[in-house]
N, C-alpha and C. Protein backbone atom coordinates (compact mmCIF):
# COMPACT_ATOMS: atom_id res chain seq x y z
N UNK A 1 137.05 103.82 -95.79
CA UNK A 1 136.86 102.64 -94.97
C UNK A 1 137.43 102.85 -93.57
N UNK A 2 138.76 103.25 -93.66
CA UNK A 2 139.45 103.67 -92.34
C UNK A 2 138.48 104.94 -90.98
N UNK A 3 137.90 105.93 -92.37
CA UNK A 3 137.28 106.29 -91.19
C UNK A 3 135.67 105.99 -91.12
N UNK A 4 135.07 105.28 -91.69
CA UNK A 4 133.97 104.32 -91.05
C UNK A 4 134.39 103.55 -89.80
N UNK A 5 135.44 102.66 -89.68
CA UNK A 5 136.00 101.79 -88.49
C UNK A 5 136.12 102.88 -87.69
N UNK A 6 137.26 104.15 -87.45
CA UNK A 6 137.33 105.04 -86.38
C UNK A 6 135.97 105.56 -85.94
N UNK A 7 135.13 106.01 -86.81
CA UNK A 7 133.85 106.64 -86.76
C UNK A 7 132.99 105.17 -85.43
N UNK A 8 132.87 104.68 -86.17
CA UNK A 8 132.30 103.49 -85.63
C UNK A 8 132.97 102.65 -84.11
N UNK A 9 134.05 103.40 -83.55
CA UNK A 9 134.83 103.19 -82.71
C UNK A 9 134.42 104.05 -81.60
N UNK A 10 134.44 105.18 -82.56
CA UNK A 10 133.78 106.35 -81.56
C UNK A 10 132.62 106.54 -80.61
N UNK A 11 131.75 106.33 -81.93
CA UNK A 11 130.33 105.74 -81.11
C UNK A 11 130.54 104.72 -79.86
N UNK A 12 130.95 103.67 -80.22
CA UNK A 12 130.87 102.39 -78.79
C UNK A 12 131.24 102.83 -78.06
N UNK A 13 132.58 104.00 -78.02
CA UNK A 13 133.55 104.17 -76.50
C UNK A 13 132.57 105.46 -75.97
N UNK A 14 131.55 105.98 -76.81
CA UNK A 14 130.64 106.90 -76.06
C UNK A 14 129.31 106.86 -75.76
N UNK A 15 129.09 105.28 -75.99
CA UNK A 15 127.88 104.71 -75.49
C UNK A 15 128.09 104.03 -73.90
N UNK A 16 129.68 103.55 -74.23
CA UNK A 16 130.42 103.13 -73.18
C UNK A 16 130.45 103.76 -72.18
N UNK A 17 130.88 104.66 -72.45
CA UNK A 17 131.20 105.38 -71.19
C UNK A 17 130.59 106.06 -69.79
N UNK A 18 129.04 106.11 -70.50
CA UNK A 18 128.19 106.63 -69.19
C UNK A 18 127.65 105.25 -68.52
N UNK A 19 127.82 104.12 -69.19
CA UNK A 19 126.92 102.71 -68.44
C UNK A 19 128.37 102.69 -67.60
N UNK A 20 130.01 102.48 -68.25
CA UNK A 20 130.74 102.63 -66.96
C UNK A 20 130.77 103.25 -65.77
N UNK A 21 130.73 104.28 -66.56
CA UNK A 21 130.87 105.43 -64.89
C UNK A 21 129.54 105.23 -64.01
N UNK A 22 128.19 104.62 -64.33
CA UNK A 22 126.98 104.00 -64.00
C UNK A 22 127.90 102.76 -63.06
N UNK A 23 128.11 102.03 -64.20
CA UNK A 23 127.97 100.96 -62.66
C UNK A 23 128.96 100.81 -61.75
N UNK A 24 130.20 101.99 -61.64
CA UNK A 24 131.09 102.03 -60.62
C UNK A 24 130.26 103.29 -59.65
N UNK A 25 129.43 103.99 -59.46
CA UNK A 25 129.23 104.87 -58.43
C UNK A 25 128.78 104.04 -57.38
N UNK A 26 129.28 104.90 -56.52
CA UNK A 26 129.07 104.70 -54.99
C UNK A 26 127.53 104.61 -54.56
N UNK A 27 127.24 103.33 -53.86
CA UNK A 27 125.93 103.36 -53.88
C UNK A 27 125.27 103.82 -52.82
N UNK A 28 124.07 104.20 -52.30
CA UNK A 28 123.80 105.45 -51.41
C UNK A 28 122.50 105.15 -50.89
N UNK A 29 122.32 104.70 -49.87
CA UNK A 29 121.21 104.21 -49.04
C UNK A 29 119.72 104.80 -49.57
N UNK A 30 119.80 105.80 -50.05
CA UNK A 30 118.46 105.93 -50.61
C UNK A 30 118.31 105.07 -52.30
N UNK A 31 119.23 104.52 -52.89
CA UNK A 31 119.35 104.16 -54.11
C UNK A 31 118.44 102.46 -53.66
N UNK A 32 118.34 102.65 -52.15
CA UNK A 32 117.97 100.72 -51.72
C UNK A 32 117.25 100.84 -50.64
N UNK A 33 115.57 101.85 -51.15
CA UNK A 33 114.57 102.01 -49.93
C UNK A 33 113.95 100.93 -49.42
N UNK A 34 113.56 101.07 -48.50
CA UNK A 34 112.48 99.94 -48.03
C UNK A 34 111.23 100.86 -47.50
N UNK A 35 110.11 100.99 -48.77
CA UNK A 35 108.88 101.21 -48.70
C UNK A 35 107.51 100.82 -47.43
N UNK A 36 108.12 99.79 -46.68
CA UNK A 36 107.30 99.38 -45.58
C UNK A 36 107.77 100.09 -44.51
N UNK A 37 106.77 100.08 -43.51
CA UNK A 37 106.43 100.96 -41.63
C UNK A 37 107.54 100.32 -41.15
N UNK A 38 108.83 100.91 -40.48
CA UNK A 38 109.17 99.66 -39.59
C UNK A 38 108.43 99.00 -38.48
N UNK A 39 108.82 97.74 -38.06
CA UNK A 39 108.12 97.15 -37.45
C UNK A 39 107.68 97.41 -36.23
N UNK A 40 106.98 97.50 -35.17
CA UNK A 40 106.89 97.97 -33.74
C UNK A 40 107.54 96.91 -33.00
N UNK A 41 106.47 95.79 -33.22
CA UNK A 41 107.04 95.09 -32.26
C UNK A 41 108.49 93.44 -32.48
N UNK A 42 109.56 93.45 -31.79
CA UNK A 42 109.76 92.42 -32.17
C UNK A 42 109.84 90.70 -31.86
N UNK A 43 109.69 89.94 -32.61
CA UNK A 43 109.39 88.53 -32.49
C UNK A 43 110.32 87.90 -31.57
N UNK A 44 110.29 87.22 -30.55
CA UNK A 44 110.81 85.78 -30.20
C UNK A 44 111.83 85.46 -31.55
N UNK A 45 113.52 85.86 -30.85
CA UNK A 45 114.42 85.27 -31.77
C UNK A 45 113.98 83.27 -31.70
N UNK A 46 113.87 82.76 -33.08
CA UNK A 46 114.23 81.67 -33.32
C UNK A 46 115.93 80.95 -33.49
N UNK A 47 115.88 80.38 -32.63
CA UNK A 47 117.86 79.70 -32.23
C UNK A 47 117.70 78.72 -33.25
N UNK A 48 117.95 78.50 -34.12
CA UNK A 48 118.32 77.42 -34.59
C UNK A 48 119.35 76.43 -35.41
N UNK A 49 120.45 77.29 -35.20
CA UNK A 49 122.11 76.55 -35.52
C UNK A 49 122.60 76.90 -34.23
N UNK A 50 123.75 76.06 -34.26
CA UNK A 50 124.74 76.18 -33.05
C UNK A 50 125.39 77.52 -32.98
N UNK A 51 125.44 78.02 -33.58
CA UNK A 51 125.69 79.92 -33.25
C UNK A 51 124.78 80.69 -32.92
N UNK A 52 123.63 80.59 -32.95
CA UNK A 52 122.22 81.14 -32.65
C UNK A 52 122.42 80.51 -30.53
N UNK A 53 123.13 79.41 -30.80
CA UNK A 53 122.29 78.96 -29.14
C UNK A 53 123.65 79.54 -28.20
N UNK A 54 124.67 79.77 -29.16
CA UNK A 54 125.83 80.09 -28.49
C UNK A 54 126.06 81.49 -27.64
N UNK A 55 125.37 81.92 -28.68
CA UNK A 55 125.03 84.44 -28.42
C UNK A 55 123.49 84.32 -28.07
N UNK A 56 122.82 83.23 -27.41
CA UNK A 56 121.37 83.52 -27.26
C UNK A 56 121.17 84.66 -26.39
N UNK A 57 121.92 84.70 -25.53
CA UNK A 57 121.64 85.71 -24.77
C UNK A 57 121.69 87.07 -25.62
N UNK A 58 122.68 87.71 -26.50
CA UNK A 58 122.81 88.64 -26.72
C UNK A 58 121.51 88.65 -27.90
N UNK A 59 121.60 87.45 -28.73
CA UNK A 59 120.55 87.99 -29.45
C UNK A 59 118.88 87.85 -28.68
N UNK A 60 118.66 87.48 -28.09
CA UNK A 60 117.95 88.18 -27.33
C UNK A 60 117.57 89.08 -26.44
N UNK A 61 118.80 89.82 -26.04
CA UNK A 61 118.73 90.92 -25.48
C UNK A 61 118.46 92.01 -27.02
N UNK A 62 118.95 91.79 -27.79
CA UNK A 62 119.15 92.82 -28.98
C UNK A 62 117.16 92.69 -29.36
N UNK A 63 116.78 91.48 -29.26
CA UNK A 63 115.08 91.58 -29.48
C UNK A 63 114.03 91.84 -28.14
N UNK A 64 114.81 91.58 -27.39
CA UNK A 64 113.91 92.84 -26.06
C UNK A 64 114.09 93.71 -26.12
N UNK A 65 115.16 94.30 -26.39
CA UNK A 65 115.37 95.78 -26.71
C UNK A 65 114.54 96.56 -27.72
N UNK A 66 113.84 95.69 -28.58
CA UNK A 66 112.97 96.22 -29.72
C UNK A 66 112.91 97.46 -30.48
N UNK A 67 113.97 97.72 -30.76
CA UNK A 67 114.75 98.29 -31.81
C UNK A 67 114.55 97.86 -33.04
N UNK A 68 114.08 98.29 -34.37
CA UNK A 68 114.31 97.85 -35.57
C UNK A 68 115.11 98.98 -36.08
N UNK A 69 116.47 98.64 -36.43
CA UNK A 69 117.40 99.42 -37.08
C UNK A 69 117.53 99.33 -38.32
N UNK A 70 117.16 98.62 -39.35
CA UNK A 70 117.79 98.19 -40.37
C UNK A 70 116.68 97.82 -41.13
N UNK A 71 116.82 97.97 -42.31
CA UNK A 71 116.02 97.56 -43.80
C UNK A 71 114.48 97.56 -43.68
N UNK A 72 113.51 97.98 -42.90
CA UNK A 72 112.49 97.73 -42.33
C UNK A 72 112.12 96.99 -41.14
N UNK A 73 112.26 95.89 -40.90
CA UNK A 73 111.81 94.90 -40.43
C UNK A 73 112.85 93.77 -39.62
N UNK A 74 114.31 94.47 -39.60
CA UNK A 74 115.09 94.15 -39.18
C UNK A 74 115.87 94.64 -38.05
N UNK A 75 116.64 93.93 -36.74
CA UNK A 75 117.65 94.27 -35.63
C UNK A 75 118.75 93.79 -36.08
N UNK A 76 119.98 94.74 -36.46
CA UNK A 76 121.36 94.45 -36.78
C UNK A 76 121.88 94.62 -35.68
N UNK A 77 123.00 94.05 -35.07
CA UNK A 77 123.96 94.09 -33.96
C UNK A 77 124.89 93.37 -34.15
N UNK A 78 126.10 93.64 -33.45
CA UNK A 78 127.17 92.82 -33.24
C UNK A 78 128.05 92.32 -31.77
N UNK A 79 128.47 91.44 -32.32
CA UNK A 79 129.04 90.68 -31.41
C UNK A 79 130.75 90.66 -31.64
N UNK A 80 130.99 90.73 -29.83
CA UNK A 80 133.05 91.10 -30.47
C UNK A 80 133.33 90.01 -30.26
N UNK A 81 134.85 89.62 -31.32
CA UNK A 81 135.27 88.44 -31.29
C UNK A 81 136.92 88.50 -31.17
N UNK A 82 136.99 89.61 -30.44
CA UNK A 82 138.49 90.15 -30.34
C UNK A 82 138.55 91.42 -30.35
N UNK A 83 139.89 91.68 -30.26
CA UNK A 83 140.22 93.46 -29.70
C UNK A 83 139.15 93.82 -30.98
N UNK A 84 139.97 93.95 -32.16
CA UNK A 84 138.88 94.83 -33.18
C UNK A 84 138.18 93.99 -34.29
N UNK A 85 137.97 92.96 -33.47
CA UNK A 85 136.88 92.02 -34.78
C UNK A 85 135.16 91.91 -34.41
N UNK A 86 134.42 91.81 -35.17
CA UNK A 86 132.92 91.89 -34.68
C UNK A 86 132.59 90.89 -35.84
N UNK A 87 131.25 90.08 -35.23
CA UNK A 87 130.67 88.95 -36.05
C UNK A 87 128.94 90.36 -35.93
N UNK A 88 128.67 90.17 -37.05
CA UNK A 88 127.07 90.74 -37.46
C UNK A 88 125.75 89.63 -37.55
N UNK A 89 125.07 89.74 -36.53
CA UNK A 89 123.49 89.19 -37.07
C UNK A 89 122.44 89.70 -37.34
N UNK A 90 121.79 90.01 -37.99
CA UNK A 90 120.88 90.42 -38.24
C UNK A 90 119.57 89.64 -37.88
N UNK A 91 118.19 90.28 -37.01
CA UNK A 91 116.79 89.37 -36.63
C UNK A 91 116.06 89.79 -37.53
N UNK A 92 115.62 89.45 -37.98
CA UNK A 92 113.82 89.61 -38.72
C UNK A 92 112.89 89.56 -37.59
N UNK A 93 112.43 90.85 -37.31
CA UNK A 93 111.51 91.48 -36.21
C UNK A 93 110.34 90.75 -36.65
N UNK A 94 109.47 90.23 -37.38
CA UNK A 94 108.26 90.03 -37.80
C UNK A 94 108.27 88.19 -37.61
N UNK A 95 109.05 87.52 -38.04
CA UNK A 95 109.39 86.07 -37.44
C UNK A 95 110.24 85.49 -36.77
N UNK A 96 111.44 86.37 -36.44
CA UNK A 96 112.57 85.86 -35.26
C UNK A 96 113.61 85.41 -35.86
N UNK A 97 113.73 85.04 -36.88
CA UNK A 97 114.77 84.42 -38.14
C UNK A 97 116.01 85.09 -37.98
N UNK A 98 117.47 84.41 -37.04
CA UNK A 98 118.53 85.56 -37.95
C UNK A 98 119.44 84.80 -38.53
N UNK A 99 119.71 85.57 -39.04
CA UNK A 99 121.22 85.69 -40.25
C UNK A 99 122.28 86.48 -39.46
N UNK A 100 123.26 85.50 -39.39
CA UNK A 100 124.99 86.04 -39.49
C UNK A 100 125.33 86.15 -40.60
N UNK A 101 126.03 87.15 -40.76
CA UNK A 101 127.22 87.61 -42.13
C UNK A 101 127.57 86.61 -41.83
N UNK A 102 128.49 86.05 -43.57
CA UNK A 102 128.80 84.95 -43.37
C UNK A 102 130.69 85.29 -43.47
N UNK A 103 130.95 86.18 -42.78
CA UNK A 103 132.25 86.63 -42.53
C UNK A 103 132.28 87.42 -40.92
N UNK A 104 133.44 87.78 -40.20
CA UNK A 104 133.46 88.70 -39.06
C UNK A 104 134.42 89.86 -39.94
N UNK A 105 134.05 90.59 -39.34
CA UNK A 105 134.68 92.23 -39.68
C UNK A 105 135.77 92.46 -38.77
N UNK A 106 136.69 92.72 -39.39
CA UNK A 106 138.37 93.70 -38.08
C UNK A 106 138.50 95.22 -38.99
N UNK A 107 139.07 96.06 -38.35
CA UNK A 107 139.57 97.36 -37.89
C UNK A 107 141.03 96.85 -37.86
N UNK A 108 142.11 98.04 -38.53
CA UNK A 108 143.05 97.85 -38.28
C UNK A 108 143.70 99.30 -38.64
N UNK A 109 144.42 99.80 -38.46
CA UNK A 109 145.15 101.06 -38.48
C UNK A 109 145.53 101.57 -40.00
N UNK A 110 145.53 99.94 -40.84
CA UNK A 110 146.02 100.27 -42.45
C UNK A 110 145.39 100.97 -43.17
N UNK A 111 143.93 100.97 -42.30
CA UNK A 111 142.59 101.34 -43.04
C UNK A 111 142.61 102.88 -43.43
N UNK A 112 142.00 103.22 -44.58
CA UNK A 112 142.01 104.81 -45.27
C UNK A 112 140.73 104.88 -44.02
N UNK A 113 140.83 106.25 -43.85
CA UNK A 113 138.99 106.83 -42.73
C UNK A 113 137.94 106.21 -43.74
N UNK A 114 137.71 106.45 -45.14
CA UNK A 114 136.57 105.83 -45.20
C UNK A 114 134.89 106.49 -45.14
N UNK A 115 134.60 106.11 -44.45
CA UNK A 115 132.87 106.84 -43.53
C UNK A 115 133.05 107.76 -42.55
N UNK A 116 132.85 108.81 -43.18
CA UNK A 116 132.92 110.26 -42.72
C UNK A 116 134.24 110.24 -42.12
N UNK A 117 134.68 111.20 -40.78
CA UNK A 117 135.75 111.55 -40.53
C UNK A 117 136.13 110.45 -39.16
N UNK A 118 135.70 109.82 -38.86
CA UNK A 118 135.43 108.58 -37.77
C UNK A 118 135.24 107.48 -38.34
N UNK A 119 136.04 106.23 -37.69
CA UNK A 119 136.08 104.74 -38.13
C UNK A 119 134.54 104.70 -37.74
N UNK A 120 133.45 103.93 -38.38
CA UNK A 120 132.17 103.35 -37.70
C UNK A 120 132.72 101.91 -39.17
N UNK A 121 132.55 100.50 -38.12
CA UNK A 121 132.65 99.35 -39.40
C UNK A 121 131.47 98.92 -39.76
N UNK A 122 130.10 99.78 -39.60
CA UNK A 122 128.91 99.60 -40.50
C UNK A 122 128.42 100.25 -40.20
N UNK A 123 127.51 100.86 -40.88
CA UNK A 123 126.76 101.77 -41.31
C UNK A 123 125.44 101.47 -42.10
N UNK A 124 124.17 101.61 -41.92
CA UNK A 124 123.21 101.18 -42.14
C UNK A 124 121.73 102.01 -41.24
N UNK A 125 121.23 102.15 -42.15
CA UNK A 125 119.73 102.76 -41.93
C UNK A 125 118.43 101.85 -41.91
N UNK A 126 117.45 102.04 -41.19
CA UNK A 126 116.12 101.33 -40.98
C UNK A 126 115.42 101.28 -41.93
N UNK A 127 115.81 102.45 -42.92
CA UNK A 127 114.34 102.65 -44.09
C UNK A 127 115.45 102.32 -45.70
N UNK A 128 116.49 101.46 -45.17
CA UNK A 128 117.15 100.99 -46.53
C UNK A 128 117.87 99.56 -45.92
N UNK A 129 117.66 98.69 -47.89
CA UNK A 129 118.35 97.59 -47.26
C UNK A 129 120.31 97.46 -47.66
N UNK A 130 120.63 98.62 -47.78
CA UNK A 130 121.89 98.78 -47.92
C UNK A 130 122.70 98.92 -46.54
N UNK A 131 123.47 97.55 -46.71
CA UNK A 131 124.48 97.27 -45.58
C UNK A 131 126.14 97.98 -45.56
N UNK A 132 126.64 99.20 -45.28
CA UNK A 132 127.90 99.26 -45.59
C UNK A 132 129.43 99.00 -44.65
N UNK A 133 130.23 98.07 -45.04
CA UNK A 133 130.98 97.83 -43.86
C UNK A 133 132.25 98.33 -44.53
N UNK A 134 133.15 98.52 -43.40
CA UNK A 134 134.36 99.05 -43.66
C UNK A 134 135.12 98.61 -42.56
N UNK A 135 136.20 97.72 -43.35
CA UNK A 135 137.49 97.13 -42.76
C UNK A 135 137.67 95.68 -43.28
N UNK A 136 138.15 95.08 -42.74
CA UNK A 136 138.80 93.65 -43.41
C UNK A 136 138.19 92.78 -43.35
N UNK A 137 137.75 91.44 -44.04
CA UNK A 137 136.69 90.43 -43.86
C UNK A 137 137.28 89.36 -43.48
N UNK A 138 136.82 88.75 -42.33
CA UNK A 138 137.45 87.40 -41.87
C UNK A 138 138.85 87.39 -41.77
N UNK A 139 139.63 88.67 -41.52
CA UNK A 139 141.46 89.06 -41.38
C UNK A 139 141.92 88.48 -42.63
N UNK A 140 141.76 88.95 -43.56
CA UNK A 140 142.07 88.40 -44.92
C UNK A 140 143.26 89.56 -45.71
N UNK A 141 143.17 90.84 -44.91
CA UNK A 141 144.02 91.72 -45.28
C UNK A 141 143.25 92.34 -46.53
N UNK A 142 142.14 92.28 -46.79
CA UNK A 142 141.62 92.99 -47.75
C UNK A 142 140.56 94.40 -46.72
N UNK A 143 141.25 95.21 -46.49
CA UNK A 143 140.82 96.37 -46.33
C UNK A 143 140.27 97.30 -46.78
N UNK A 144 138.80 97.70 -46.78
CA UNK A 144 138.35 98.48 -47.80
C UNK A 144 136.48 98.73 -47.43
N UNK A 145 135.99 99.49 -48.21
CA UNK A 145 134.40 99.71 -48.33
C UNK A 145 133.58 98.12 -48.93
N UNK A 146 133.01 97.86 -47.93
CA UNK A 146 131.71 97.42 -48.82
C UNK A 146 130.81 97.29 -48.77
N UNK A 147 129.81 97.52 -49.91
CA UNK A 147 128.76 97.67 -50.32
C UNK A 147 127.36 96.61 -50.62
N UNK A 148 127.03 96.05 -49.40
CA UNK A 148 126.21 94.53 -49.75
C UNK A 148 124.66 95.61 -49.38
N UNK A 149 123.64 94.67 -50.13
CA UNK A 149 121.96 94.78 -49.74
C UNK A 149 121.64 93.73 -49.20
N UNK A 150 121.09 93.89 -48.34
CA UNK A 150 120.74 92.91 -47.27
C UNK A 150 118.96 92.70 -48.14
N UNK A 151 118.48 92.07 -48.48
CA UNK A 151 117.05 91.49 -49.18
C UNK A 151 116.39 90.22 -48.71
N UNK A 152 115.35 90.08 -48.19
CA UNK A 152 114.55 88.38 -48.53
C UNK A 152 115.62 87.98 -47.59
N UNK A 153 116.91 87.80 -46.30
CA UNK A 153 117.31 86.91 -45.75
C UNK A 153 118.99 87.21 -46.94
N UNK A 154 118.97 87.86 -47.77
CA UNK A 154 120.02 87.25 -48.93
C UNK A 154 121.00 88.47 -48.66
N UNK A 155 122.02 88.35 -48.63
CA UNK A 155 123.19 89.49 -48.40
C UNK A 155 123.97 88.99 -49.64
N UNK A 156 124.10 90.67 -50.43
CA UNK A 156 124.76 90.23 -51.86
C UNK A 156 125.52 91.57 -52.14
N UNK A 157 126.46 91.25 -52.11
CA UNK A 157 127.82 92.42 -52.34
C UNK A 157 127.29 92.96 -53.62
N UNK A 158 127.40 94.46 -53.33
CA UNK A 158 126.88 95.41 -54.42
C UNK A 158 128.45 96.53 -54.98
N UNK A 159 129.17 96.13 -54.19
CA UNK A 159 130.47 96.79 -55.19
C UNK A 159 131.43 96.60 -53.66
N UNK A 160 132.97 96.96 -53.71
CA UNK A 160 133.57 96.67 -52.97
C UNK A 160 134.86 97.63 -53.83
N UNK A 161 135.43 98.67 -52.90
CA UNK A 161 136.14 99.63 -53.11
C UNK A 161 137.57 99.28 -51.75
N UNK A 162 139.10 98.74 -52.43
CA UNK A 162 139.78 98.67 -51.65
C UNK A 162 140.31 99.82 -51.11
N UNK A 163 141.12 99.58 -49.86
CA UNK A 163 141.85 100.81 -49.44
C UNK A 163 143.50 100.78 -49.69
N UNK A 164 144.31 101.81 -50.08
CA UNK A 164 145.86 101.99 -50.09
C UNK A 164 146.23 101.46 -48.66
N UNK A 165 147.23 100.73 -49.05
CA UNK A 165 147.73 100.74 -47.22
C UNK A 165 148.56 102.32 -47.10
N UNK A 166 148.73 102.62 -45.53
CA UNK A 166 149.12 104.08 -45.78
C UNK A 166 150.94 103.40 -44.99
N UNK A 167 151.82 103.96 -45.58
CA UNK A 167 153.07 103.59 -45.49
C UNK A 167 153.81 104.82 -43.95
């Protein structure tokens, strides 16, 4: 009986073990393609909250510039909101629509490097909708990688890896 239960123990912790180590890897811009052309041209930003009319200028300079950087069909940029803080919006090139993160990003010295051998606090490609930022959210002291997909307008944290403070 005793070793039916161990036997039977065995099995689960080695069925276990590859869906763990599965859903902690690091996720990797090709794991979150975006199959469509990017866009050529882009749309007339639409302003329509009081933060949209506030950065109009910049976000419309970021859609004359007609750049699609991001997920297909998208212009990511930022805006500084202090020595090392940045607010992110993202346009939808095809209707003008943007989205702010609904946090600002800081840089701070506690931070491990992180993305490659140089601080960059996002990182993101045109032909994926994987957003990666690195550093603290809204000065909350949580320092670290993360991992959101930007989809449909919807930004949804896909894992989040803290950093050691370095002493």
């Amino acid at each position: 009986m005793t070793a039916k239960i161990v036997f039977a123990m065995l099995v689960v912790l080695s069925i276990e073990e590859p869906v763990s180590a599965a859903t902690f890897a690091t996720p990797k811009f090709s794991d979150y393609p975006v199959v469509e052309k990017p866009t050529a041209n882009v749309s007339e930003p639409l302003l329509k909250t009081p933060k949209d009319h506030e950065y109009q200028s910049t976000i419309r300079n970021a859609a004359h510039i007609g750049k699609v950087n991001f997920a297909g069909h998208y212009v990511l940029s930022a805006v500084g909101c202090g020595s090392s803080c940045s607010m992110v919006f993202i346009l939808n090139a095809k209707d003008g629509s943007v989205y702010w993160l609904p946090f600002t990003v800081s840089y701070t010295d506690q931070a491990d490097q992180g993305i490659g051998k140089e601080f960059y606090a996002f990182d993101f490609r045109s032909n994926s909708e994987l957003l990666v930022i690195q550093g603290s959210r809204n000065e909350h002291d949580d320092n670290g990688l993360y991992y959101y997909v930007f989809s449909h307008g919807r930004l949804q944290l896909v894992k989040s890896q803290r950093y050691p403070y370095k002493h």
